[in-house]
N, C-alpha and C. Protein backbone atom coordinates (compact mmCIF):
# COMPACT_ATOMS: atom_id res chain seq x y z
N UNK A 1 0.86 -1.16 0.00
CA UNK A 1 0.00 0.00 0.00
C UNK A 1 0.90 1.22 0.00
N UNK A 2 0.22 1.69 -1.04
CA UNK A 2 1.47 3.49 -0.91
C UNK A 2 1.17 4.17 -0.17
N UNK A 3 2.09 5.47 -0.16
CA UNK A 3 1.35 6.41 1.13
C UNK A 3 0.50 6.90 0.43
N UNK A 4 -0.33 7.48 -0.53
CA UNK A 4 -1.62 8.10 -0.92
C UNK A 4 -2.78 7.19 0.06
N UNK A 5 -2.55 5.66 -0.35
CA UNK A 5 -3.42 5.41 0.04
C UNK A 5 -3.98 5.26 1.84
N UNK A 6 -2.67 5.04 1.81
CA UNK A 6 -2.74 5.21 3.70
C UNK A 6 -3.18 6.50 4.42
N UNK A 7 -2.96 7.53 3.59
CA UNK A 7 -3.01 8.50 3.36
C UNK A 7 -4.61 8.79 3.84
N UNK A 8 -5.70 8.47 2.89
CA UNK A 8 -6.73 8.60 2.28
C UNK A 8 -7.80 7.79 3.25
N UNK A 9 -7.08 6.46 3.53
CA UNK A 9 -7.54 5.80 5.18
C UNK A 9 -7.36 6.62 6.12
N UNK A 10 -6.70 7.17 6.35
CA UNK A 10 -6.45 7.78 7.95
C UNK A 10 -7.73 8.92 7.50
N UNK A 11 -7.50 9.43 6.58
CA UNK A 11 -8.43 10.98 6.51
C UNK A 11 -10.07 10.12 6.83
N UNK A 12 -10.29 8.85 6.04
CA UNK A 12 -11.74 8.39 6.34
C UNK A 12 -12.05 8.05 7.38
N UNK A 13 -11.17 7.82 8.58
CA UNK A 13 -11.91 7.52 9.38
C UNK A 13 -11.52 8.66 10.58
N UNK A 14 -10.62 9.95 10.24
CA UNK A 14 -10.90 11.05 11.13
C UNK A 14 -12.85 11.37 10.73
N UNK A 15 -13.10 11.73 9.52
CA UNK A 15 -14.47 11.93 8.63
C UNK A 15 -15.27 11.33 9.86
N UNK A 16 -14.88 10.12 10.27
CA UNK A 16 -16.02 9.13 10.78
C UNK A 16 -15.87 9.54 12.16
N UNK A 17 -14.96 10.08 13.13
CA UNK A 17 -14.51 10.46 14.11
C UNK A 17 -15.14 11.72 14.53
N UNK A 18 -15.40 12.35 13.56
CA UNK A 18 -15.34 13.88 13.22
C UNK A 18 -17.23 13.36 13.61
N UNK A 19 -17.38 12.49 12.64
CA UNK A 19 -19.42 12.58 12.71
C UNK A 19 -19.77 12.21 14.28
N UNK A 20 -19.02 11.14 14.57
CA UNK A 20 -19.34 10.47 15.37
C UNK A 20 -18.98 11.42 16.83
N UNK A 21 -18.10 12.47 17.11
CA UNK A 21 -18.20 13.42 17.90
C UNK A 21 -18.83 14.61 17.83
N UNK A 22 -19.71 14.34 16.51
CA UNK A 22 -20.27 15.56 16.62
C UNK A 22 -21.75 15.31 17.33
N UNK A 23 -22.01 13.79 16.93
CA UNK A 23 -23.70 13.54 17.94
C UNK A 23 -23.80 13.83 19.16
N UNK A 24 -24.33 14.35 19.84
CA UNK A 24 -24.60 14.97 21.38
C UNK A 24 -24.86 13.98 21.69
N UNK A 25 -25.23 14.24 23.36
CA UNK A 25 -25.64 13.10 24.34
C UNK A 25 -26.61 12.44 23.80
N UNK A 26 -27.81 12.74 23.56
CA UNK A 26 -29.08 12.55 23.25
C UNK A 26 -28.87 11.67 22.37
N UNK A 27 -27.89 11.70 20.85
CA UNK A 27 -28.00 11.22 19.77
C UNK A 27 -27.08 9.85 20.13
N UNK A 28 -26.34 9.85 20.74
CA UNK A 28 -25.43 8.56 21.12
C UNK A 28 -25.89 7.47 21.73
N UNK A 29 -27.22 7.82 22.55
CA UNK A 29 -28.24 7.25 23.25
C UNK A 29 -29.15 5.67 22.34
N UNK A 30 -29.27 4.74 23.07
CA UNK A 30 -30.09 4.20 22.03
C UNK A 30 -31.37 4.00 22.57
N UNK A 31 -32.47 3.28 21.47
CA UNK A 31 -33.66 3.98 22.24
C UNK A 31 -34.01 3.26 23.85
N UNK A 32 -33.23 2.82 23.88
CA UNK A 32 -33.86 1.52 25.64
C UNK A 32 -33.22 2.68 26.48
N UNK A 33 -31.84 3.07 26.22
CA UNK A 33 -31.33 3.89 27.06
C UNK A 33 -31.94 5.27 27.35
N UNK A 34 -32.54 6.10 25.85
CA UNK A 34 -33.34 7.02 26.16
C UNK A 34 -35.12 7.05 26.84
N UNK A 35 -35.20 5.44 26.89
CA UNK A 35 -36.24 5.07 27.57
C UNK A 35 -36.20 5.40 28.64
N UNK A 36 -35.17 4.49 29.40
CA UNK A 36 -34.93 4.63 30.54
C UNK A 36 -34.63 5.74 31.37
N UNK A 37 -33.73 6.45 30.86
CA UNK A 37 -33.57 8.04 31.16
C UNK A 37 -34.83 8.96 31.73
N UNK A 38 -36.02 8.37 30.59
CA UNK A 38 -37.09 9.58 30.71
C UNK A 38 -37.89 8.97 31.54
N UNK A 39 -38.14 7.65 31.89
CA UNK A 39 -38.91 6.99 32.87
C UNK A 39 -38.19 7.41 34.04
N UNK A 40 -36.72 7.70 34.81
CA UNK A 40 -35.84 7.58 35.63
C UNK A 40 -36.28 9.07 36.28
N UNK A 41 -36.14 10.39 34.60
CA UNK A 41 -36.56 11.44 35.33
C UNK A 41 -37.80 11.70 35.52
N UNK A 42 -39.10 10.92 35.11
CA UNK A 42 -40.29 11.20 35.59
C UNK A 42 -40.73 11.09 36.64
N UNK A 43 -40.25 9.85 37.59
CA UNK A 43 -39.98 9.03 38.34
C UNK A 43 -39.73 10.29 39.55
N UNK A 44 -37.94 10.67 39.15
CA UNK A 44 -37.79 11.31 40.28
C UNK A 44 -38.16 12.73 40.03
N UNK A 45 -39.24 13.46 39.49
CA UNK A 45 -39.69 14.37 39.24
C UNK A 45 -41.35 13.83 40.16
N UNK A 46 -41.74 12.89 39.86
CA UNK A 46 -42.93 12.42 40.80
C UNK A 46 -42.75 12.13 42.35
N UNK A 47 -41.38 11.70 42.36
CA UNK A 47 -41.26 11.90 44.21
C UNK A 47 -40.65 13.28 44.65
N UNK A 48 -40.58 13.99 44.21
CA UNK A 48 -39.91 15.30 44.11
C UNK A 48 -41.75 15.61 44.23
N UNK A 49 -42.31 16.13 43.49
CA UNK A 49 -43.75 16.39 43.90
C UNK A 49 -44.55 15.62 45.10
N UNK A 50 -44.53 14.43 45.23
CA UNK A 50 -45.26 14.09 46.27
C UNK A 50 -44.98 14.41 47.57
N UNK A 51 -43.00 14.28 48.02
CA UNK A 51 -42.67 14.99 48.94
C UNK A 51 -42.79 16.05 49.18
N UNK A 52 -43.00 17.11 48.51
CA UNK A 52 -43.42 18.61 48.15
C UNK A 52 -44.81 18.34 49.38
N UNK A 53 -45.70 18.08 48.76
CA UNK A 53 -46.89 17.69 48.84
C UNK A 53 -47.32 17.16 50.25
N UNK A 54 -46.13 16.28 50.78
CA UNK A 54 -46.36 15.59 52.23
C UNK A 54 -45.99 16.80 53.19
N UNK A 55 -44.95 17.45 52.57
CA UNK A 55 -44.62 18.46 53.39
C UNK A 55 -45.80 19.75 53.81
N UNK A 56 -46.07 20.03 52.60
CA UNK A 56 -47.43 20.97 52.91
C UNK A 56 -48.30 20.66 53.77
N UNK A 57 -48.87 19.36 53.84
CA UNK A 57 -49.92 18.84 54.56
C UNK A 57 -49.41 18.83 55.80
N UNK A 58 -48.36 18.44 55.93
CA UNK A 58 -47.96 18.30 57.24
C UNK A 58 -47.86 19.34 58.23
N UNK A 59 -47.80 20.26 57.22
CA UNK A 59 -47.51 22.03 58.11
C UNK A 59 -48.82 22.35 58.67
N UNK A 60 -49.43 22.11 57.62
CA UNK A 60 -51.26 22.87 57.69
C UNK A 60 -51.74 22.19 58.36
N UNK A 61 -51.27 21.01 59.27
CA UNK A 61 -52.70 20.22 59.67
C UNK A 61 -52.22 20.22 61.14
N UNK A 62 -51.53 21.04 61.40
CA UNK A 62 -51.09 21.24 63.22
C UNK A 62 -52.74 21.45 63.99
N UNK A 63 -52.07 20.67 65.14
CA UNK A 63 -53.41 20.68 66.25
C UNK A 63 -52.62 21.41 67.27
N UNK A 64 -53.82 21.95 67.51
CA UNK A 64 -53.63 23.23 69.20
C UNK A 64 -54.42 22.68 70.07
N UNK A 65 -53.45 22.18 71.48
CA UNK A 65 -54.74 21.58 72.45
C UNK A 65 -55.13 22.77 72.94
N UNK A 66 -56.88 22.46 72.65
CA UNK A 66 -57.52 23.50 73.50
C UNK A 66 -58.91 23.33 74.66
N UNK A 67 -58.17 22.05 75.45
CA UNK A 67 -58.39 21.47 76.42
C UNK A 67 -58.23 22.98 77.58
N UNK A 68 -59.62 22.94 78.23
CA UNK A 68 -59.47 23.94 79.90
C UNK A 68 -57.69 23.89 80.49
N UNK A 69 -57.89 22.54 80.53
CA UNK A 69 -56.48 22.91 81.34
C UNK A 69 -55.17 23.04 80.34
N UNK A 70 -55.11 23.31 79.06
CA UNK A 70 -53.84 23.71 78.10
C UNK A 70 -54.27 25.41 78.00
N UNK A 71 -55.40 25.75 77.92
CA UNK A 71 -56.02 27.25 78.16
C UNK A 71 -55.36 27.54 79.27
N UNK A 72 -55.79 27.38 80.00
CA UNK A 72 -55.46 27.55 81.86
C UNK A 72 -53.81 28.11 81.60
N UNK A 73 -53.37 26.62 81.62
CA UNK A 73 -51.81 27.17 81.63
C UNK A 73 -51.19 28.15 81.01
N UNK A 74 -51.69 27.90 79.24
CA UNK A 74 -51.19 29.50 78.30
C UNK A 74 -51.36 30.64 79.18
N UNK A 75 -52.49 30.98 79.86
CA UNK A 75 -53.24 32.07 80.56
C UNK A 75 -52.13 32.09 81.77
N UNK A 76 -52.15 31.23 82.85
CA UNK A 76 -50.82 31.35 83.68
C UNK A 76 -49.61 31.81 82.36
N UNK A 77 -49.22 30.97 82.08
CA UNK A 77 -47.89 31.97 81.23
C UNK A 77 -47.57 33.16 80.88
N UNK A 78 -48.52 33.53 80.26
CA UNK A 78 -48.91 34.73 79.76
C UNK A 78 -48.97 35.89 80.81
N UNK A 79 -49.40 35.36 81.78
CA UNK A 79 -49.74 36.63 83.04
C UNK A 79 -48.52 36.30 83.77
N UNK A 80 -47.82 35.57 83.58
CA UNK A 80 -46.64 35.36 84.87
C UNK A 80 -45.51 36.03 83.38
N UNK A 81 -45.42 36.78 82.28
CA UNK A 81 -44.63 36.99 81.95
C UNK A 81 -44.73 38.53 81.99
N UNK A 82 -43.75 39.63 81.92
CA UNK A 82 -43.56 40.80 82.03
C UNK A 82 -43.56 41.55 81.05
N UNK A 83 -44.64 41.73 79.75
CA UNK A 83 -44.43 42.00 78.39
C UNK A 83 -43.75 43.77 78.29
N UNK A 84 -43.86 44.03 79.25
CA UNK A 84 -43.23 45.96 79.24
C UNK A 84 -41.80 46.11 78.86
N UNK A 85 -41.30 44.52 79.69
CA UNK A 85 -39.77 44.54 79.49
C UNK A 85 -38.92 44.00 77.91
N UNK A 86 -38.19 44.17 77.41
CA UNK A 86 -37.72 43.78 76.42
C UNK A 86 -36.70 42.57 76.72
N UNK A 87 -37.41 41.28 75.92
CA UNK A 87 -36.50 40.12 76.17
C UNK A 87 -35.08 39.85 76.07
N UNK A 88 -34.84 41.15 74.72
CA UNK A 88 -33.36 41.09 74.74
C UNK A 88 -32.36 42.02 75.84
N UNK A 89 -33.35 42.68 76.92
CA UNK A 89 -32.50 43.45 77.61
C UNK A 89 -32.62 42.51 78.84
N UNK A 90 -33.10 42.01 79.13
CA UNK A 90 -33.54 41.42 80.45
C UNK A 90 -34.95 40.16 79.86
N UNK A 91 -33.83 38.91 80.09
CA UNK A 91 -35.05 37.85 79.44
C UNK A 91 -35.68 37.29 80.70
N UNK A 92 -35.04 37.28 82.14
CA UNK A 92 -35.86 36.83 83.44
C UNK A 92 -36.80 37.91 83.80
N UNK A 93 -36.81 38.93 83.54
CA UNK A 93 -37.44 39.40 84.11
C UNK A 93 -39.03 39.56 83.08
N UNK A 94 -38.21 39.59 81.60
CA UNK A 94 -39.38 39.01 80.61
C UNK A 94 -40.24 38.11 81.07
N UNK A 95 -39.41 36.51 81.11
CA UNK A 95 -40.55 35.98 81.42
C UNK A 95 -40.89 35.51 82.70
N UNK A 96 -40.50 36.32 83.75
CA UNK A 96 -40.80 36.16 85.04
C UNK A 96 -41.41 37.05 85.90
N UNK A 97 -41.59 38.13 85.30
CA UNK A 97 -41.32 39.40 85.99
C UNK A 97 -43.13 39.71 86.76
N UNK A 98 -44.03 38.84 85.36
CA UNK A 98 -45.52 39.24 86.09
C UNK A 98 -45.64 38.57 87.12
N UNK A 99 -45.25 36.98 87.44
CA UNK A 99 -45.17 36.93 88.43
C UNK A 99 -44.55 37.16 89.93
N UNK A 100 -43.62 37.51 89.95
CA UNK A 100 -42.87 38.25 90.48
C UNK A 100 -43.48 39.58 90.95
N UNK A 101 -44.20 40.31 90.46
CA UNK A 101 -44.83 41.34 90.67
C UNK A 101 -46.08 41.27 91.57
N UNK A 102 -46.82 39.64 90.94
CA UNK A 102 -48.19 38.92 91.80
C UNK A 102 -48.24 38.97 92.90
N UNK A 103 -46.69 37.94 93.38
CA UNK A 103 -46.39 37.66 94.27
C UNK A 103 -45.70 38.29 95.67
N UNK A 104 -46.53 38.34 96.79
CA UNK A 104 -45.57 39.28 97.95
C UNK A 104 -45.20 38.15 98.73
N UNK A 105 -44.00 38.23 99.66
CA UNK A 105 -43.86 37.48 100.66
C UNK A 105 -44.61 37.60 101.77
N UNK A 106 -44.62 36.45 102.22
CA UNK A 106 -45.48 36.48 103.92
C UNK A 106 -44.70 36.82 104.65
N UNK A 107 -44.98 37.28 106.36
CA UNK A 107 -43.83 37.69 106.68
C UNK A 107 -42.91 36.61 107.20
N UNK A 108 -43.18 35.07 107.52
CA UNK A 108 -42.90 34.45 108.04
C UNK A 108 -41.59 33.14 106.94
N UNK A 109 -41.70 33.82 105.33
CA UNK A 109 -41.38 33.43 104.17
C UNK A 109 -40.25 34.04 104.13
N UNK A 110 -39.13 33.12 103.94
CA UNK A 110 -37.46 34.41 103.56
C UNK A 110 -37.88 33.63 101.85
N UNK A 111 -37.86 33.25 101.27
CA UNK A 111 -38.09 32.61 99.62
C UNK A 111 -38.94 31.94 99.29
N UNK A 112 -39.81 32.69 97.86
CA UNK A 112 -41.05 31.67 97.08
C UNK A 112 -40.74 31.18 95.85
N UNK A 113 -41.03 30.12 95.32
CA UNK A 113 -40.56 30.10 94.02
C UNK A 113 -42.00 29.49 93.59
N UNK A 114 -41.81 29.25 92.29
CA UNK A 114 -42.86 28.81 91.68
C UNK A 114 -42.98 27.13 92.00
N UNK A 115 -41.66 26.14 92.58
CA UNK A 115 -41.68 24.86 93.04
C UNK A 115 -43.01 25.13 94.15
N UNK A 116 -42.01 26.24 95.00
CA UNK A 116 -42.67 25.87 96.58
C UNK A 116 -44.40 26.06 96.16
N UNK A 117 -45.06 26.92 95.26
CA UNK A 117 -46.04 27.41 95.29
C UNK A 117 -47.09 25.90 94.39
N UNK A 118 -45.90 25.04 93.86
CA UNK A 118 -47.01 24.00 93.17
C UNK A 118 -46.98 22.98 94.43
N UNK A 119 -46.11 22.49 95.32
CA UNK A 119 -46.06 21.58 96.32
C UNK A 119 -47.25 22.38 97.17
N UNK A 120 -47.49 23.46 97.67
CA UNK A 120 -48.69 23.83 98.20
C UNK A 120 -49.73 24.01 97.82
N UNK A 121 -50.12 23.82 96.36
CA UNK A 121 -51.19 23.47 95.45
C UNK A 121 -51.63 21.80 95.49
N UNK A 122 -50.57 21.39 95.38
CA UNK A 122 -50.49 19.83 95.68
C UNK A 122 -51.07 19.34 96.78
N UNK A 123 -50.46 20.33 97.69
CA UNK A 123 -51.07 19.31 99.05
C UNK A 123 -52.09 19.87 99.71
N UNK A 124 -52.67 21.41 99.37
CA UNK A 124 -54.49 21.11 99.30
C UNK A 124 -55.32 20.26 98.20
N UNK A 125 -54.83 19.90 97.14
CA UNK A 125 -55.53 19.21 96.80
C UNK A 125 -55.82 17.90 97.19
N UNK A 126 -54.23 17.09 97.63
CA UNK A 126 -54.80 16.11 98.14
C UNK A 126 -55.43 16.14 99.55
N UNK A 127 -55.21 17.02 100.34
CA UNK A 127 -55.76 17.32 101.22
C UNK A 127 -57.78 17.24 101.36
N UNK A 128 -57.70 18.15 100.24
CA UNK A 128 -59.17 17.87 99.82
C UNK A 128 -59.46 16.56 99.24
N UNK A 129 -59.09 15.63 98.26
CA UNK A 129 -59.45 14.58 98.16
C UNK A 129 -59.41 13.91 99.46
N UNK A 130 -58.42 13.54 99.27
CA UNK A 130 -58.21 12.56 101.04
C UNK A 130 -59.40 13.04 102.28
């Protein structure tokens, strides 16, 4: 073989090199593979929506107990906190401060806290049951 012709081989199959890099992703694909692809992204385009979807519901469907005694307590909270004061300057006294204010000592009392004041809630009640 002369060099023309070796020549003339090499150039045909750059030609074929040349086509064959010019097909994009898409075109290199065969059709099972571009099957699969579009089933793969529908797929995860459908759990991508449904999780979407679980998430929403999940936000919107909050329950508030609004049982007497979950009322009750908000209402204690609320009044045992000091809203005049600013939480970022003073956060105890934020949320402590209404009660604190409620509350006077007896004279016979050197310290009240909110423990001592549920153990004496406690034990008229059982007092009264019993």
């Amino acid at each position: 073989m002369d060099f023309t012709m070796r020549f003339f081989k090499a150039d045909e199959n750059t030609d074929q090199e040349a086509i064959i890099k010019k097909r994009n992703f898409w075109q290199r694909r065969s059709e099972m593979e571009k099957i699969l692809l579009a089933v793969t992204g529908i797929l995860l385009l459908l759990v991508i929506i449904l999780f979407v979807i679980s998430m929403i519901r999940s936000h919107s469907d909050k329950e508030y107990c609004t049982t007497p005694a979950c009322v009750t307590i908000a209402a204690n909270v609320i009044n045992f906190m000091d809203q005049s004061v600013n939480p970022c300057d003073d956060f105890y006294q934020y949320a402590c401060g209404g009660w604190i204010k409620a509350k006077t000592l007896e004279d016979n009392e050197r310290v009240w806290d909110r423990n001592q004041e549920l153990t004496l809630r406690n034990y008229y009640i059982l007092k009264y049951v019993l």
